[in-house]
C-alpha atoms as a PDB file:
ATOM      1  CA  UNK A   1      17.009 -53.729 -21.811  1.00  0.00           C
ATOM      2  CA  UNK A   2      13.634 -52.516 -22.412  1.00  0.00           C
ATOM      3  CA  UNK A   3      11.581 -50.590 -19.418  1.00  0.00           C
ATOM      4  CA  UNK A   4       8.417 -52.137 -18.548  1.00  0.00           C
ATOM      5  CA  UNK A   5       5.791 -50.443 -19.646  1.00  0.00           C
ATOM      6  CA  UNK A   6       3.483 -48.316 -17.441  1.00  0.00           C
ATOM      7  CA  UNK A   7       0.088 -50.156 -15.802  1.00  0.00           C
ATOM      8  CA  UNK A   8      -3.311 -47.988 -15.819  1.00  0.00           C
ATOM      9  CA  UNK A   9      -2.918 -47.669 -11.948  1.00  0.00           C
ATOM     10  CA  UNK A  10       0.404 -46.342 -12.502  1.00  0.00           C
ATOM     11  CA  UNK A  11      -0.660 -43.597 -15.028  1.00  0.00           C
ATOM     12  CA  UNK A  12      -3.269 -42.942 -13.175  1.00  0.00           C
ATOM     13  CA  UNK A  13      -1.637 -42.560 -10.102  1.00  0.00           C
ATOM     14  CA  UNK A  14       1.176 -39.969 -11.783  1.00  0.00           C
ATOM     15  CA  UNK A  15      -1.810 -37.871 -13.469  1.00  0.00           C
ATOM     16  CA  UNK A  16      -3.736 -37.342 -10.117  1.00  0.00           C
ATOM     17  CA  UNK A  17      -0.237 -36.592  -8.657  1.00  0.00           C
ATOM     18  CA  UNK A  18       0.326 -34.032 -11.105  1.00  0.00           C
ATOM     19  CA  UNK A  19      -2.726 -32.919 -10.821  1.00  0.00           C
ATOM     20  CA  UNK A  20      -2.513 -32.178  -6.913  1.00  0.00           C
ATOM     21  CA  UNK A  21       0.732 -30.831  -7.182  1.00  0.00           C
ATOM     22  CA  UNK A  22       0.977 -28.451 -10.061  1.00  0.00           C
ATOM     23  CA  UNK A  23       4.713 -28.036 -11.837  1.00  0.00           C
ATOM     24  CA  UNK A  24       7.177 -26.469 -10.140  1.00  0.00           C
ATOM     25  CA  UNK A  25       7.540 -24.418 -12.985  1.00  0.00           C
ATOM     26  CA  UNK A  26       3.333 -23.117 -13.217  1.00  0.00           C
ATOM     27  CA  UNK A  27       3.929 -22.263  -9.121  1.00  0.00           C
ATOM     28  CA  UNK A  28       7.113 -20.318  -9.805  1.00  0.00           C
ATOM     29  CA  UNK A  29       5.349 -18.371 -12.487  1.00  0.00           C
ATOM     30  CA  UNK A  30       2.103 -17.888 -10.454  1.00  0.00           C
ATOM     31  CA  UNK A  31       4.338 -16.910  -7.758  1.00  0.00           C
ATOM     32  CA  UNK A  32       5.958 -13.869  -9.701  1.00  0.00           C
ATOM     33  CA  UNK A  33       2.833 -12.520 -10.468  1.00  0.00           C
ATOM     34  CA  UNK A  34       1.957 -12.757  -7.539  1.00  0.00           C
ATOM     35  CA  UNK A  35       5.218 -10.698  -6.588  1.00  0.00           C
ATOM     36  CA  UNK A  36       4.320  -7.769  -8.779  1.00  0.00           C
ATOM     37  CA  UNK A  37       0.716  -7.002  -6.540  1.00  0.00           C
ATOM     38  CA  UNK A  38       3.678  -6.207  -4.079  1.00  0.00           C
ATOM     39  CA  UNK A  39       2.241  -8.275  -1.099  1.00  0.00           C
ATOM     40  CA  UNK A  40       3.473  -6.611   1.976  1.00  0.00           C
ATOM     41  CA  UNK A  41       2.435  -3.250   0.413  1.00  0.00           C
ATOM     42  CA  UNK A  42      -0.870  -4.628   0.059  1.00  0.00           C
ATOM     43  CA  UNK A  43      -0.759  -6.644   3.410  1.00  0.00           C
ATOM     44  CA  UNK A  44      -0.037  -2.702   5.003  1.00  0.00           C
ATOM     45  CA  UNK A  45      -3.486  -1.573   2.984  1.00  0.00           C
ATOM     46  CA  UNK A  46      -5.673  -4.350   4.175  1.00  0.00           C
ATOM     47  CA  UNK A  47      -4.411  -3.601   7.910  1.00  0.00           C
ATOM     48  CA  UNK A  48      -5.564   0.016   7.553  1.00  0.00           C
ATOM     49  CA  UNK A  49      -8.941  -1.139   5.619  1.00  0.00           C
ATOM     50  CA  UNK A  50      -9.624  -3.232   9.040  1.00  0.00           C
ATOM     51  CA  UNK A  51      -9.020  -0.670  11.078  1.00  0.00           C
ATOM     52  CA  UNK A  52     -11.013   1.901   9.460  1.00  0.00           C
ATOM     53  CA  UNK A  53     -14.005  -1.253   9.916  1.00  0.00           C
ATOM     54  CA  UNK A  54     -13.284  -1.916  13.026  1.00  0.00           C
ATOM     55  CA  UNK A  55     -13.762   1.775  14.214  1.00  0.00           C
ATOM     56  CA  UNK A  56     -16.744   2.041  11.987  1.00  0.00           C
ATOM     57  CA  UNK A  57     -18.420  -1.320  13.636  1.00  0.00           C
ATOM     58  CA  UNK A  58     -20.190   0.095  16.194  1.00  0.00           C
ATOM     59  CA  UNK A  59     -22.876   0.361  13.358  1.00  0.00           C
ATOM     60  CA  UNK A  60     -22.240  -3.051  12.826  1.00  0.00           C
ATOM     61  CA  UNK A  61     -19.790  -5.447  11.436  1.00  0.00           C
ATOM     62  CA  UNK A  62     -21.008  -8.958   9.393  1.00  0.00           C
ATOM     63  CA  UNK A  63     -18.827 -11.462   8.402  1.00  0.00           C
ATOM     64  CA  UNK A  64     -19.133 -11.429   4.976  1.00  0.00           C
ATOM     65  CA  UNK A  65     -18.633  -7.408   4.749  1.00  0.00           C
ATOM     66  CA  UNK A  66     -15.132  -8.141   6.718  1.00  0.00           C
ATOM     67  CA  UNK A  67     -14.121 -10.862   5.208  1.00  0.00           C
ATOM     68  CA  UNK A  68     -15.195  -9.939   1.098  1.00  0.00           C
ATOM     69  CA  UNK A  69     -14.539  -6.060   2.113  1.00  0.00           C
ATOM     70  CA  UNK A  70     -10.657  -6.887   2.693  1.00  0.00           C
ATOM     71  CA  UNK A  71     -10.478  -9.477   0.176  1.00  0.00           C
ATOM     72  CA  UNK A  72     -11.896  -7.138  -2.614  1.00  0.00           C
ATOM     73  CA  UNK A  73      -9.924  -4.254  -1.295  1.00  0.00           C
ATOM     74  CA  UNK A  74      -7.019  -6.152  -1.264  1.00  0.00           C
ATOM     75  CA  UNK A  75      -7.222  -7.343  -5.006  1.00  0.00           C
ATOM     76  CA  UNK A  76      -7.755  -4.077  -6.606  1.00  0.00           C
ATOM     77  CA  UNK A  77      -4.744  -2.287  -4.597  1.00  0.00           C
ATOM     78  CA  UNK A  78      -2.815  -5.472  -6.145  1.00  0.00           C
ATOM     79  CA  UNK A  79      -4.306  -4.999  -9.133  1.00  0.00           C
ATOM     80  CA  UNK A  80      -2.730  -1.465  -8.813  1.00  0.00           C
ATOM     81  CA  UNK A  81       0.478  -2.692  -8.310  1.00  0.00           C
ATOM     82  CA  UNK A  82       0.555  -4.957 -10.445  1.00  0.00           C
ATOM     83  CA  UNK A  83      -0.478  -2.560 -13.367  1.00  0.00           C
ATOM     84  CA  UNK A  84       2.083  -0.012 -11.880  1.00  0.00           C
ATOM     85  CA  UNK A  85       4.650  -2.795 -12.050  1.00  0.00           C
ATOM     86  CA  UNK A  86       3.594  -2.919 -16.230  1.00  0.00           C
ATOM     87  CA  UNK A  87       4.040   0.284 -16.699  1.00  0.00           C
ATOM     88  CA  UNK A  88       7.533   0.709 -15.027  1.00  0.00           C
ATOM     89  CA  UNK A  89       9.013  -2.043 -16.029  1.00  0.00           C
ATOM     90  CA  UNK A  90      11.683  -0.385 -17.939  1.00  0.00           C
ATOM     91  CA  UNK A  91      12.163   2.152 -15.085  1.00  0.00           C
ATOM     92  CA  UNK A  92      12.351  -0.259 -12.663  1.00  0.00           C
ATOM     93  CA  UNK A  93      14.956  -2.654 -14.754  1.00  0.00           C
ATOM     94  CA  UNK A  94      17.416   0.816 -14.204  1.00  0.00           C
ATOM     95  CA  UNK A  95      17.110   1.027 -10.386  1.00  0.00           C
ATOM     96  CA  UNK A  96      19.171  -1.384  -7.756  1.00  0.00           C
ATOM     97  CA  UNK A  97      16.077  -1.139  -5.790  1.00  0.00           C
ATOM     98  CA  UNK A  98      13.359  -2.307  -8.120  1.00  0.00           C
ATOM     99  CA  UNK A  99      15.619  -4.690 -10.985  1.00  0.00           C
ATOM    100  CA  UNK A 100      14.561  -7.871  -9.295  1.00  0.00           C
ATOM    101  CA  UNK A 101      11.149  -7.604  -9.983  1.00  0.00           C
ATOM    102  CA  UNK A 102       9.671 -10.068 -12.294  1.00  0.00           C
ATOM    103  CA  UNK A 103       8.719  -7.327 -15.050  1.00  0.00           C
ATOM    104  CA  UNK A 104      11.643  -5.940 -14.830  1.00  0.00           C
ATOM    105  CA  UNK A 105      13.506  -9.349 -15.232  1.00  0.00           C
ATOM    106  CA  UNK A 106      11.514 -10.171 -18.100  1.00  0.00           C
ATOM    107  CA  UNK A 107      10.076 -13.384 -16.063  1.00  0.00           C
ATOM    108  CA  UNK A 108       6.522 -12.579 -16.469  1.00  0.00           C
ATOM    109  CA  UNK A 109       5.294 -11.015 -19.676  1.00  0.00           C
ATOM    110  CA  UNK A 110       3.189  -7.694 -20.129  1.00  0.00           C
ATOM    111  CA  UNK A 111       0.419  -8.718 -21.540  1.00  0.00           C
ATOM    112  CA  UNK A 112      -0.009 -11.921 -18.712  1.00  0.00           C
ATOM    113  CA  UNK A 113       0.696  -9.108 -16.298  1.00  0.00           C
ATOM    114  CA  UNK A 114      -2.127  -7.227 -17.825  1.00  0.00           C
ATOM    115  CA  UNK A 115      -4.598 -10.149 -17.964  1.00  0.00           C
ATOM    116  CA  UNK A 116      -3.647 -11.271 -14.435  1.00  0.00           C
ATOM    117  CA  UNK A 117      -4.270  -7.284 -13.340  1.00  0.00           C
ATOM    118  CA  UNK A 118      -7.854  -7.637 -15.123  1.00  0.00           C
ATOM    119  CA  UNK A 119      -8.706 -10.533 -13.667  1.00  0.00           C
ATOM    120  CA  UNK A 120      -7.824 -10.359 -10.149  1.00  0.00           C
ATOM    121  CA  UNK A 121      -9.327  -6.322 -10.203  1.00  0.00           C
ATOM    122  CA  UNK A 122     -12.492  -7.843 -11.618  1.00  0.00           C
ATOM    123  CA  UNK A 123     -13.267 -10.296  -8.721  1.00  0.00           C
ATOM    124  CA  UNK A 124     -12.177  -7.639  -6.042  1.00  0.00           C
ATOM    125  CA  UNK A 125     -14.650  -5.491  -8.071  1.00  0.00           C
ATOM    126  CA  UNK A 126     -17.531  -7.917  -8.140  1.00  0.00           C
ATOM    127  CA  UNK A 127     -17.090  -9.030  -4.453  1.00  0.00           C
ATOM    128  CA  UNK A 128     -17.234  -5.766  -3.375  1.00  0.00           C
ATOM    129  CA  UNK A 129     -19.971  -4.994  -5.357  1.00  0.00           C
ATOM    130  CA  UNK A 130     -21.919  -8.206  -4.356  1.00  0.00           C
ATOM    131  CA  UNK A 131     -21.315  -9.223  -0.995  1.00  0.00           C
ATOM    132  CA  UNK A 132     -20.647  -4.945   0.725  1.00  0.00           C
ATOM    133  CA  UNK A 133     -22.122  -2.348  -0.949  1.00  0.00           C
ATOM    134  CA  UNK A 134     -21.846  -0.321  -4.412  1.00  0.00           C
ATOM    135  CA  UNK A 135     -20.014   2.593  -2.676  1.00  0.00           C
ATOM    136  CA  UNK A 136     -17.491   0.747  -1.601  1.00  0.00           C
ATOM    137  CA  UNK A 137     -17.277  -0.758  -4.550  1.00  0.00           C
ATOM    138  CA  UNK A 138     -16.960   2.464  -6.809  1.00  0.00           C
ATOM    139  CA  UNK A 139     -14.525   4.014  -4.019  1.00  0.00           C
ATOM    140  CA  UNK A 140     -12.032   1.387  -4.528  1.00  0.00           C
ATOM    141  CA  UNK A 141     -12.386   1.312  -8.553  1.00  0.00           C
ATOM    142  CA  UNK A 142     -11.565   5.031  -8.414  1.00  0.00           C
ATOM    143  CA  UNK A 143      -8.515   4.573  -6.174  1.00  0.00           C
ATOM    144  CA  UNK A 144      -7.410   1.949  -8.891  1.00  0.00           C
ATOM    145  CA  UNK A 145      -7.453   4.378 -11.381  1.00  0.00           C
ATOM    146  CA  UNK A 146      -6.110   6.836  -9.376  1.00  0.00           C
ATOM    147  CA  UNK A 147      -2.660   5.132  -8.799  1.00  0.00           C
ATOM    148  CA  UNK A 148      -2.658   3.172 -11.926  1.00  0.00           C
ATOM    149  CA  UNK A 149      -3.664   5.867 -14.227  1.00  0.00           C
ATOM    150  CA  UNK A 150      -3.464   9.126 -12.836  1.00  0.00           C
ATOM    151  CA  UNK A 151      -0.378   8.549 -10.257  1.00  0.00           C
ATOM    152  CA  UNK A 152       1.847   5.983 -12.751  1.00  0.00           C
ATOM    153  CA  UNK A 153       1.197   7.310 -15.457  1.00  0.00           C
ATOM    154  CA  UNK A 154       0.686  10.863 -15.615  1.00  0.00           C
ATOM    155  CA  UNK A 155       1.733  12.281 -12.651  1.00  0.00           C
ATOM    156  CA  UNK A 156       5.016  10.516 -11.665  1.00  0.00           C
ATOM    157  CA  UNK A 157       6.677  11.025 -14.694  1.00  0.00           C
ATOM    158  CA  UNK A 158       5.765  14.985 -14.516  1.00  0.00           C
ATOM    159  CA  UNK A 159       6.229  16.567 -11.311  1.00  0.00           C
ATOM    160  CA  UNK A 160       8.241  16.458  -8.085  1.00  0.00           C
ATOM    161  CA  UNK A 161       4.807  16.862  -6.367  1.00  0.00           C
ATOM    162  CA  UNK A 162       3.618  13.290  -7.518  1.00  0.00           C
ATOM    163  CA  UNK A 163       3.867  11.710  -4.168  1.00  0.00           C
ATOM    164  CA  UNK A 164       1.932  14.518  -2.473  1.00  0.00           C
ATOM    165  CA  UNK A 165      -0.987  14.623  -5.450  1.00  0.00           C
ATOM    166  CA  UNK A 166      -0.874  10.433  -5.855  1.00  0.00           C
ATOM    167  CA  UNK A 167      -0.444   9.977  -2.258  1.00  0.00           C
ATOM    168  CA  UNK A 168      -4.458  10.369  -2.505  1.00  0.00           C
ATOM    169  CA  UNK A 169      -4.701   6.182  -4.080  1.00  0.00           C
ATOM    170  CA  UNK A 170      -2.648   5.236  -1.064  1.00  0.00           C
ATOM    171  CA  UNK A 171      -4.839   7.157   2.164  1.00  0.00           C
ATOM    172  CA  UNK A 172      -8.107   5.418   0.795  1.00  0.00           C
ATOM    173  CA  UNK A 173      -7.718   2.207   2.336  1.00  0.00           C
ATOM    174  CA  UNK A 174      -9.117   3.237   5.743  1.00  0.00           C
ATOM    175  CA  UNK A 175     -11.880   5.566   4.606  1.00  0.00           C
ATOM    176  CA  UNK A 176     -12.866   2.067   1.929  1.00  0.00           C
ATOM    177  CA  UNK A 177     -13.030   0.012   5.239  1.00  0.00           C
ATOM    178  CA  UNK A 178     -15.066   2.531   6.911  1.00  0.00           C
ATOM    179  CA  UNK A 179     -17.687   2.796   3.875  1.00  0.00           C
ATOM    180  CA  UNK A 180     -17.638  -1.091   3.515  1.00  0.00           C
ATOM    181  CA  UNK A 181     -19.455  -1.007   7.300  1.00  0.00           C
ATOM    182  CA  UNK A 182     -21.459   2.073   7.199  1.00  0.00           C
ATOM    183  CA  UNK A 183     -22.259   2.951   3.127  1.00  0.00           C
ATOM    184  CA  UNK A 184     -21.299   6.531   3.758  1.00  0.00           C
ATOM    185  CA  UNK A 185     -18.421   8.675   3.888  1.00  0.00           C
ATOM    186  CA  UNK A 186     -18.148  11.117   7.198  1.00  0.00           C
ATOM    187  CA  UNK A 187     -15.652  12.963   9.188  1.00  0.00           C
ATOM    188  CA  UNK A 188     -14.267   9.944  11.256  1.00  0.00           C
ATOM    189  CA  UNK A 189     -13.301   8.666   7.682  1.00  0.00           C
ATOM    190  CA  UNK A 190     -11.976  11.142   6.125  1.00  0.00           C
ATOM    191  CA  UNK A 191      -9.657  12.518   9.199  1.00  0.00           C
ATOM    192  CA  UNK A 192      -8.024   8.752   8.511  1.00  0.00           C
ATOM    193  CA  UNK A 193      -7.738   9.546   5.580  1.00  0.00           C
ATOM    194  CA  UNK A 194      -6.257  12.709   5.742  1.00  0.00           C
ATOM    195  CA  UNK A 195      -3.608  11.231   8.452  1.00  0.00           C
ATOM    196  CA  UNK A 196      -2.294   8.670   5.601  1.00  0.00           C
ATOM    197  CA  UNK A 197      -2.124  11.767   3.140  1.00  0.00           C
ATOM    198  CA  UNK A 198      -0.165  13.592   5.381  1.00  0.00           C
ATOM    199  CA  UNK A 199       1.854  10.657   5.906  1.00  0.00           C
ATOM    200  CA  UNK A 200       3.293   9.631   2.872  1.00  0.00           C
ATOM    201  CA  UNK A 201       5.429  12.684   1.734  1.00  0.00           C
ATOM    202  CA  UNK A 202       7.779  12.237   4.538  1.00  0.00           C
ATOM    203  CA  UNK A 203       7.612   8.694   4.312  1.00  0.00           C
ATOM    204  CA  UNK A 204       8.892   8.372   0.901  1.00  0.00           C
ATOM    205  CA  UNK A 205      10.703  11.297   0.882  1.00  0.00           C
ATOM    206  CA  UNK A 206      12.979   9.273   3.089  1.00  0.00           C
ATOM    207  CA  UNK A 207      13.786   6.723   0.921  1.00  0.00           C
ATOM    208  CA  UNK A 208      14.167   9.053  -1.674  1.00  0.00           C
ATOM    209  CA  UNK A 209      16.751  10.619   0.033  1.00  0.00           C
ATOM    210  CA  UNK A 210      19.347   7.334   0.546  1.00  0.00           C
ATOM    211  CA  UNK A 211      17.690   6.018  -3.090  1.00  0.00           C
ATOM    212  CA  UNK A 212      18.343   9.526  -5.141  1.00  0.00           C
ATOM    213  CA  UNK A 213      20.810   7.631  -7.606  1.00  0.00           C
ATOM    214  CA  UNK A 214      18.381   5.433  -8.591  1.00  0.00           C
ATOM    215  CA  UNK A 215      16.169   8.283  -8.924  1.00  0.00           C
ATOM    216  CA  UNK A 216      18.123  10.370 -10.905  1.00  0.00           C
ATOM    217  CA  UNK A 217      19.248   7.181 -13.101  1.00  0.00           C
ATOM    218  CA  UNK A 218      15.392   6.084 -13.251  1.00  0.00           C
ATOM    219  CA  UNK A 219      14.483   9.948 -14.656  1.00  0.00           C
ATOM    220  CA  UNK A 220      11.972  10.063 -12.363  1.00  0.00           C
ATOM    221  CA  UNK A 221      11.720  14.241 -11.264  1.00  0.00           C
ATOM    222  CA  UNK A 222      11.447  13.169  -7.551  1.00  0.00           C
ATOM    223  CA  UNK A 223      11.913  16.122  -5.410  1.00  0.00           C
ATOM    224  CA  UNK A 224      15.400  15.114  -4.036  1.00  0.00           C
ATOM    225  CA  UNK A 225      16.217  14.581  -7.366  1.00  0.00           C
ATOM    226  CA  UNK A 226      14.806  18.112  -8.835  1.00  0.00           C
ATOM    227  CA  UNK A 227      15.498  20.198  -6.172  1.00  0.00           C
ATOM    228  CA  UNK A 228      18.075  18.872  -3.741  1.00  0.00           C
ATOM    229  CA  UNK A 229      18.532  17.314  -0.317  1.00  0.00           C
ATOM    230  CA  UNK A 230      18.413  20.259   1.450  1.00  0.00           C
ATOM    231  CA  UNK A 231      14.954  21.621   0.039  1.00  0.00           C
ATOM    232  CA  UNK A 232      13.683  17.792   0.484  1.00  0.00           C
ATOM    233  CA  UNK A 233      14.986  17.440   3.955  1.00  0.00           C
ATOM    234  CA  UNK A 234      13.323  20.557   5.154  1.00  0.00           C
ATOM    235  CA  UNK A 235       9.864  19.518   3.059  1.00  0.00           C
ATOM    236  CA  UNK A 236       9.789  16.246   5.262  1.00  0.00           C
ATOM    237  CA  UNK A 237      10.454  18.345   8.181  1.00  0.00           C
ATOM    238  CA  UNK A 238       7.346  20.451   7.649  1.00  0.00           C
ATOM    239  CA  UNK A 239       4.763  17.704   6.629  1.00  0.00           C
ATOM    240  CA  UNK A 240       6.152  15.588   9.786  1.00  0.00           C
ATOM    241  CA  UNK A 241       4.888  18.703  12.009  1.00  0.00           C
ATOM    242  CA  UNK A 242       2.089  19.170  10.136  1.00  0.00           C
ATOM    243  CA  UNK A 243       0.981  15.359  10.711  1.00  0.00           C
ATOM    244  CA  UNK A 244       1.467  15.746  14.505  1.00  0.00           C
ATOM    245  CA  UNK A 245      -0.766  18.078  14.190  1.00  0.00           C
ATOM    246  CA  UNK A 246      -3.646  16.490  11.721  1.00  0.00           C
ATOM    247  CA  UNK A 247      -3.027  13.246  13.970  1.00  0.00           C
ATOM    248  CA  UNK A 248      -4.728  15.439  17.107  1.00  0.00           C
ATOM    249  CA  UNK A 249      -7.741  15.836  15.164  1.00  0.00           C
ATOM    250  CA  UNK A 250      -9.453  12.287  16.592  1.00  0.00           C
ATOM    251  CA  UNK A 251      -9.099  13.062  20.304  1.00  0.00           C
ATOM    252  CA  UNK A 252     -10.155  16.682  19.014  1.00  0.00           C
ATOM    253  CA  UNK A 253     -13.820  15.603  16.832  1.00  0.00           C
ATOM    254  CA  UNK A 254     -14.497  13.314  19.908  1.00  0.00           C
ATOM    255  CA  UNK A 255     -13.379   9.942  17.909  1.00  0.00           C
ATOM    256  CA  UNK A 256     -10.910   8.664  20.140  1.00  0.00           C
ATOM    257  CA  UNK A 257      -9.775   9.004  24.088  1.00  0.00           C
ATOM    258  CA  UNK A 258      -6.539   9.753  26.119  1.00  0.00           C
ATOM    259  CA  UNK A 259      -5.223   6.356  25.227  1.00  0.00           C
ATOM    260  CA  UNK A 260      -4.210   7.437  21.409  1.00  0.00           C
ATOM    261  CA  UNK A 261      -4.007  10.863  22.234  1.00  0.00           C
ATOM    262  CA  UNK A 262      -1.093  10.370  24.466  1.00  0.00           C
ATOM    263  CA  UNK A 263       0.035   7.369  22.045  1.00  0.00           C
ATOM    264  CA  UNK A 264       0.257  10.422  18.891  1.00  0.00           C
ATOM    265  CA  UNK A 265       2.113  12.551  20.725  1.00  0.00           C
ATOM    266  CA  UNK A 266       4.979   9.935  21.760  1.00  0.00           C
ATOM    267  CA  UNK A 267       4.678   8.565  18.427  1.00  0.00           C
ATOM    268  CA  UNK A 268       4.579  12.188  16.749  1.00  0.00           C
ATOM    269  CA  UNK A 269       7.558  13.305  18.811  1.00  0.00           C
ATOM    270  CA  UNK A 270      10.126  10.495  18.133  1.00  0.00           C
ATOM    271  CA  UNK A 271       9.130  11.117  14.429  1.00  0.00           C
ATOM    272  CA  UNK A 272       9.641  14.947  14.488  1.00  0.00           C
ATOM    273  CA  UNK A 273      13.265  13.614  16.330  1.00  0.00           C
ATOM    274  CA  UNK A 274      14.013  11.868  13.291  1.00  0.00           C
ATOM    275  CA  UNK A 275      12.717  14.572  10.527  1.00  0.00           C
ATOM    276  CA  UNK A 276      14.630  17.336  12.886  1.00  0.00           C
ATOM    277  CA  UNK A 277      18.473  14.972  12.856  1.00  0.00           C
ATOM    278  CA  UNK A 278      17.537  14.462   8.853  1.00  0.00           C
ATOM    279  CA  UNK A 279      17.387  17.944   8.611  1.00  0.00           C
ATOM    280  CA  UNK A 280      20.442  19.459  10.443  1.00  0.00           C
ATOM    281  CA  UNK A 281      22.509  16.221  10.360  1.00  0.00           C
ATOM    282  CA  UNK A 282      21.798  14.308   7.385  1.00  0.00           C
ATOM    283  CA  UNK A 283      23.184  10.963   6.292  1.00  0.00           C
ATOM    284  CA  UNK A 284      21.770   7.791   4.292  1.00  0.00           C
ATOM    285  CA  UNK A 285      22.016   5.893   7.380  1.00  0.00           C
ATOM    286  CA  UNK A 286      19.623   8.151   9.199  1.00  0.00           C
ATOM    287  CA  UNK A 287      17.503   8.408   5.982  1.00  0.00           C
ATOM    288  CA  UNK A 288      17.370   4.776   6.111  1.00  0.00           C
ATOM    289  CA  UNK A 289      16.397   4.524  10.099  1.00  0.00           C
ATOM    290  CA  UNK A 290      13.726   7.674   9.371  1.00  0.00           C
ATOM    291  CA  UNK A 291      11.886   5.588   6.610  1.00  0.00           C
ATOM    292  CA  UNK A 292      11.481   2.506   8.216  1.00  0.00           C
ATOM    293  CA  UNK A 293      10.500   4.158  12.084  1.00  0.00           C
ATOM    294  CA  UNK A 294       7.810   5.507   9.438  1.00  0.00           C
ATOM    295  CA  UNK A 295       5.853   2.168   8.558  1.00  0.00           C
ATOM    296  CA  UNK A 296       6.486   1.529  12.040  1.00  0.00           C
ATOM    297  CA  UNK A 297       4.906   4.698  13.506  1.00  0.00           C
ATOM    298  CA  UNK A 298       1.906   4.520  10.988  1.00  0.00           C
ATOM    299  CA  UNK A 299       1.482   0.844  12.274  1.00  0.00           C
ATOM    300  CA  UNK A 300       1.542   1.991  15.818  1.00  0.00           C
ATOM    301  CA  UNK A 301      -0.778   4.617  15.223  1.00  0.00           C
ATOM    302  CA  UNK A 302      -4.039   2.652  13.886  1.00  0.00           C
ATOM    303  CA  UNK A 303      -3.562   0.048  16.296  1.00  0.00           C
ATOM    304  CA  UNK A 304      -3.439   2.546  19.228  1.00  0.00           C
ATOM    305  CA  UNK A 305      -6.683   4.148  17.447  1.00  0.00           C
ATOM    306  CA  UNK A 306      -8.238   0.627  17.346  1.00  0.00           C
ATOM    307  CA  UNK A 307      -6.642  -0.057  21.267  1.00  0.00           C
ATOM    308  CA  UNK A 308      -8.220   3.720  22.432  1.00  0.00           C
ATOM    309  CA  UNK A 309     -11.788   2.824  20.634  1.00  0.00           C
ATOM    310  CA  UNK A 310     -12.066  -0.695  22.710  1.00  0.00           C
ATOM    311  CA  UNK A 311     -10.321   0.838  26.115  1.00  0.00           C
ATOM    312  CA  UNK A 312     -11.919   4.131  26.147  1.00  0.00           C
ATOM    313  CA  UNK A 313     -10.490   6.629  28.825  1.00  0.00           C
END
């Protein structure tokens, strides 16, 4: 028995259908490369970008330079990731960490993950440059090629200091929300960026420490890798003390009030705790907790900043 044959309303009605809903398939794929931008990553850099605007605003703060400032800072820092993702594909295919990424799957292809980088780098670019300012433009194009280009692919692969050197790409994000607002670069700006500098050793140190397998497997020369757990341990254990002390440095310049002063200290003291047990008691499960207080802490941080410059004491 024969189907009857479709009417024009009917065909119609299953093209605009199709049309509003796109395949399952086409979202699933847009989705993945979407997943190698590494969202929450991203999500983190946009927070601190607002922040360092917010602070900055007292100069004044326009719609369009919030809203196209975090969307076109935002889009090159994915376009960073998702070139990183490119080139580590095969690295990240070795480690239990990283193998369920779509590159490293084999679910997107390289050169649609280089296109896609290209393209969604060139709007950030062109927003930025249209709608804030031509510093902030050139700021953030320079931090894309410094984690890209410098970090991924020269650095990472050739010294146990790449997190310190490339940990440069990931303290801009601040100091690019600050220029969005006021088209310069000063001392406000670059103490926040010298906090996130500080920062990120011990941060990733951290995981390094519970993730060294996958380091050693990856042949990535990560410190805990090259030179041990001990040397590493006692290397987070001096940067965490030394960003206690570079996190004073607001309340000291006259940039913030009692309210983050007191809110660095507490936060500075429970992270010294943790670098102080990884160092004299270590275990994975500590490494673990240590890393992830980290986010927190840097989190806490720039909002009590952001709290201390509305509620000044």
């Amino acid at each position: 028995m024969m189907a009857a044959p479709l009417t024009h309303k009917a065909v119609d009605s299953s093209m605009l259908a199709s049309q509003a809903h796109p395949p399952r398939s086409l979202r699933l794929l847009i989705s993945q490369y979407v997943a190698t931008t590494k969202p929450r990553i991203v999500m983190l850099a946009a927070f601190c970008a607002l922040i360092g605007m917010l602070l900055a605003s007292d100069r004044g703060l326009s719609l369009q330079v919030l809203v196209f400032g975090l969307i076109g800072i935002s889009l090159l820092a994915g376009a960073g990731f998702s070139f990183n993702c490119l080139v580590e594909r095969g690295i990240d295919a070795r480690m239990a960490r990283t193998r369920g990424r779509p590159l490293a799957r084999g679910q997107v292809s390289a050169l649609g993950t280089l296109i896609f980088a290209g393209v969604i780098g060139g709007i950030g670019s062109w927003m930025l440059f249209t709608y804030v300012n031509a510093l902030t433009m050139w700021l953030t194009v320079a931090t894309f090629v410094g984690y890209a280009v410098i970090y991924t692919v020269i650095l990472k692969p050739a010294t146990p200091q790449n997190i310190v050197i490339g940990g440069a790409s990931g303290a801009m994000p601040p100091l690019l929300g600050w220029t969005a607002v006021s088209n310069e670069v000063t001392m406000p700006a670059l103490i926040l960026f010298l906090i996130i500098f500080v920062w990120t050793p011990p941060h990733f140190w951290a995981l390094a420490l519970y993730r060294v397998e996958d380091y050693r497997k990856s042949g990535l020369p990560m410190l805990p890798v090259t030179h041990g757990s001990e040397f590493t341990r006692l290397n987070i254990l001096l940067y965490t003390l030394l960003l206690v002390v570079t996190t004073v440095l607001p309340y000291l310049i006259g940039m913030s009030g009692l309210i983050y002063l007191a809110s660095a200290l507490v936060l500075g003291a429970v992270f010294m705790y943790y670098a102080w047990m990884l160092w004299r008691h270590y275990s994975d499960l500590l490494a673990r907790k240590t890393f992830t207080y980290s986010i927190f802490y840097l989190t806490a941080l720039f909002a009590a900043l952001l709290v201390d410059h509305y509620l000044p004491l």
